[in-house]
C-alpha atoms as a PDB file:
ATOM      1  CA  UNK A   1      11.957  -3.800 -27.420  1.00  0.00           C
ATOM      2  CA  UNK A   2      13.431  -4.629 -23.847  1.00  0.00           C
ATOM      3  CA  UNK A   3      11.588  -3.906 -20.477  1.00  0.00           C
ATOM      4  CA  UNK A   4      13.132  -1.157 -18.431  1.00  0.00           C
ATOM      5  CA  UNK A   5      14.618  -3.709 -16.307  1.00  0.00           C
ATOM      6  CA  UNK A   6      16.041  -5.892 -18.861  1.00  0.00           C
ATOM      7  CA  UNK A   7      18.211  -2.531 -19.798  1.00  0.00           C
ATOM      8  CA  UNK A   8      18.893  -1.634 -16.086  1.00  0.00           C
ATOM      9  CA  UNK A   9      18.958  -4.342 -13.505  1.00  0.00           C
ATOM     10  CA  UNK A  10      18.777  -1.845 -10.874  1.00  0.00           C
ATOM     11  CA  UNK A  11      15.386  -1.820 -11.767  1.00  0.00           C
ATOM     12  CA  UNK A  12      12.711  -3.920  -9.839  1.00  0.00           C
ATOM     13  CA  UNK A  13       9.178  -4.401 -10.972  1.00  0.00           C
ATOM     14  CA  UNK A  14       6.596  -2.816  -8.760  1.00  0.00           C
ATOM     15  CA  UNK A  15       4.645  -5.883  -6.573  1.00  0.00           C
ATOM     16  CA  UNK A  16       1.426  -6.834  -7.939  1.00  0.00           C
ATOM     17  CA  UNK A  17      -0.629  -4.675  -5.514  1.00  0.00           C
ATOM     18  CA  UNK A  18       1.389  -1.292  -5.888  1.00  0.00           C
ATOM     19  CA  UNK A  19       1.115  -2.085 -10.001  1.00  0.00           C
ATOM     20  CA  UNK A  20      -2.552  -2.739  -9.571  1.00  0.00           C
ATOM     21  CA  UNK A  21      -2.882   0.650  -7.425  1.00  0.00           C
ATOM     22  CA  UNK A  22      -1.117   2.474 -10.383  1.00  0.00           C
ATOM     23  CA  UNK A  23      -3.393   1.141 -12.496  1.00  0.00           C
ATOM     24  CA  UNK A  24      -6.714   2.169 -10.278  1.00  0.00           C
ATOM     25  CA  UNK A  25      -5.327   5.194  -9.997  1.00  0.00           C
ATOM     26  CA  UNK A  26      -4.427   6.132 -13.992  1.00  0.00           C
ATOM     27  CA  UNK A  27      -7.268   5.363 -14.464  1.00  0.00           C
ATOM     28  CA  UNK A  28      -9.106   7.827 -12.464  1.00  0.00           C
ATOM     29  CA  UNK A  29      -6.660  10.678 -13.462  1.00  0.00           C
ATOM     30  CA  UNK A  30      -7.913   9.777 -17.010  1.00  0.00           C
ATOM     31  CA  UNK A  31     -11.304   9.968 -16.489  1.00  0.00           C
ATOM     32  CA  UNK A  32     -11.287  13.510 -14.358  1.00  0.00           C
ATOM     33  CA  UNK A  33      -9.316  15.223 -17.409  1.00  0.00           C
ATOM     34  CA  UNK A  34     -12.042  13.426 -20.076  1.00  0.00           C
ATOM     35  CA  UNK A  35     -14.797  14.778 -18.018  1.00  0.00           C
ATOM     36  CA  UNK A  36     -12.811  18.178 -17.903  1.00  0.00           C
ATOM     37  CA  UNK A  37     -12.288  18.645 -14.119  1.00  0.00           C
ATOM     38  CA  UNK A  38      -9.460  20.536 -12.660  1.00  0.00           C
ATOM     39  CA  UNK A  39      -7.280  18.724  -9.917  1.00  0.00           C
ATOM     40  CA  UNK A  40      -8.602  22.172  -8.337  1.00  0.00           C
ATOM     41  CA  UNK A  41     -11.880  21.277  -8.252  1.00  0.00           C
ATOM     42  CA  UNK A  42     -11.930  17.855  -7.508  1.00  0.00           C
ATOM     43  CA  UNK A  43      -9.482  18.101  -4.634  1.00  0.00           C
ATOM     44  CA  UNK A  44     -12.314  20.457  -2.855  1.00  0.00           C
ATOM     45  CA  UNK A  45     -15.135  18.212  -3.900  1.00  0.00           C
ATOM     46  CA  UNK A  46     -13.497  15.588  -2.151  1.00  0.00           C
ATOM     47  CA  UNK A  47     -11.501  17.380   0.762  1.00  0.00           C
ATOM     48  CA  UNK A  48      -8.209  17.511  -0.127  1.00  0.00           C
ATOM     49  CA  UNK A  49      -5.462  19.731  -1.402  1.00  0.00           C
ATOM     50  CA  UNK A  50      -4.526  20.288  -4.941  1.00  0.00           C
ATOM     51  CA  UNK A  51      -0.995  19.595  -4.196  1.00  0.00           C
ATOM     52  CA  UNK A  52      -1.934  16.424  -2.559  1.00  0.00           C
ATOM     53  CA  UNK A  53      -4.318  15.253  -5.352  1.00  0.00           C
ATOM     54  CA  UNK A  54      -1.189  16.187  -7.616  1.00  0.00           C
ATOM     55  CA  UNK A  55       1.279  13.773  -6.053  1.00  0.00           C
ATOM     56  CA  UNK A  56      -1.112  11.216  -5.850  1.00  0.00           C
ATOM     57  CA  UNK A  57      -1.886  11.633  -9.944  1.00  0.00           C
ATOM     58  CA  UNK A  58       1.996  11.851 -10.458  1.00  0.00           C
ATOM     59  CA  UNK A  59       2.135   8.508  -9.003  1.00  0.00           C
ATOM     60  CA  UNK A  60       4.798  10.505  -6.342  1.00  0.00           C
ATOM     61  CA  UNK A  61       2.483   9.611  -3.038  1.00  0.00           C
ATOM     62  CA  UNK A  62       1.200   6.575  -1.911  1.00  0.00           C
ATOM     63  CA  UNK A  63      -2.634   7.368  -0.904  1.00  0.00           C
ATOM     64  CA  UNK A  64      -4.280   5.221   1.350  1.00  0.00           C
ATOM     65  CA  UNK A  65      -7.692   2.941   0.928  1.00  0.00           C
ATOM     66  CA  UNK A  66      -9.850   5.428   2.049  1.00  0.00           C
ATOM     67  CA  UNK A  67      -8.323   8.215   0.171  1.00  0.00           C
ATOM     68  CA  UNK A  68      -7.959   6.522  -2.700  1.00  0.00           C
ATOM     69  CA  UNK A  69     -11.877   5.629  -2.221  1.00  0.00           C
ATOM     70  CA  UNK A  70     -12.078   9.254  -1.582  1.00  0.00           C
ATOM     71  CA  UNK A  71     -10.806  10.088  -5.280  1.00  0.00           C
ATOM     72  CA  UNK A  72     -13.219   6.993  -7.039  1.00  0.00           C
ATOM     73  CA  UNK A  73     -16.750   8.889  -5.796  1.00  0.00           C
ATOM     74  CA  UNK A  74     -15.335  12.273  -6.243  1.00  0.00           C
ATOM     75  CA  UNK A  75     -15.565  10.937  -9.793  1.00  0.00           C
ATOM     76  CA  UNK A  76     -18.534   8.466  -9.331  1.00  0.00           C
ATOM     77  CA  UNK A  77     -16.572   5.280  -8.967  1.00  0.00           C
ATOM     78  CA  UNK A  78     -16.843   2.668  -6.072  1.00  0.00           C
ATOM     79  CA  UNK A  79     -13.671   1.038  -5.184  1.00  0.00           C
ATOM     80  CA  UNK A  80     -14.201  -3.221  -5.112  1.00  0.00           C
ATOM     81  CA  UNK A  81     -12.158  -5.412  -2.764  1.00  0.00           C
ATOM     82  CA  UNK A  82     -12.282  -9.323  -3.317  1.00  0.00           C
ATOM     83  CA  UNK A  83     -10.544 -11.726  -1.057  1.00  0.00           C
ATOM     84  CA  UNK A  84      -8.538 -14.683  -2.827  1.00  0.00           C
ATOM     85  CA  UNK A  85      -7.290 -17.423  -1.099  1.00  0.00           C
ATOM     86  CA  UNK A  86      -3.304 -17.536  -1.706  1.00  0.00           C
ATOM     87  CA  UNK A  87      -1.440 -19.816  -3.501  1.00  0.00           C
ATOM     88  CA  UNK A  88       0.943 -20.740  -0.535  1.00  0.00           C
ATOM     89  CA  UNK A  89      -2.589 -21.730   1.621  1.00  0.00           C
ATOM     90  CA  UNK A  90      -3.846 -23.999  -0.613  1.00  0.00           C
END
């Protein structure tokens, strides 16, 4: 089956960092409906709007670090950073 962008050029892959973002944050959108939370209640567990929580499920806003850390221990989740040295710095 072709990729999305093999069927419409237009189409550019998301960098490596927004993709990996997406990821974090599926991922936490599928544990709060497992565990049977309402957007409702998590956005005022955590201090923020249920629109806002929303967007950020629907992929729609681009949260920052600390609100995306915000999200993680609303559900129990820590958010982990590593540094890697770079390819071009060898």
């Amino acid at each position: 089956m072709p990729t999305l962008n093999q069927t419409n050029p237009n189409v550019q892959p998301l960098p490596t960092t927004e993709m990996k973002v997406a990821e974090i944050l599926t991922t936490l959108r599928s544990e709060r409906i497992k565990r049977g939370i309402s957007q409702t209640d998590l956005a005022d567990q955590i201090g923020m709007k249920q629109p806002q929580l929303a967007r950020i499920e629907r992929l729609v806003a681009t949260p920052s670090l600390t609100t995306i850390e915000r999200y993680a221990h609303g559900l129990g989740f820590e958010i982990g950073l590593s540094l890697v040295k770079g390819l071009k710095n060898k």
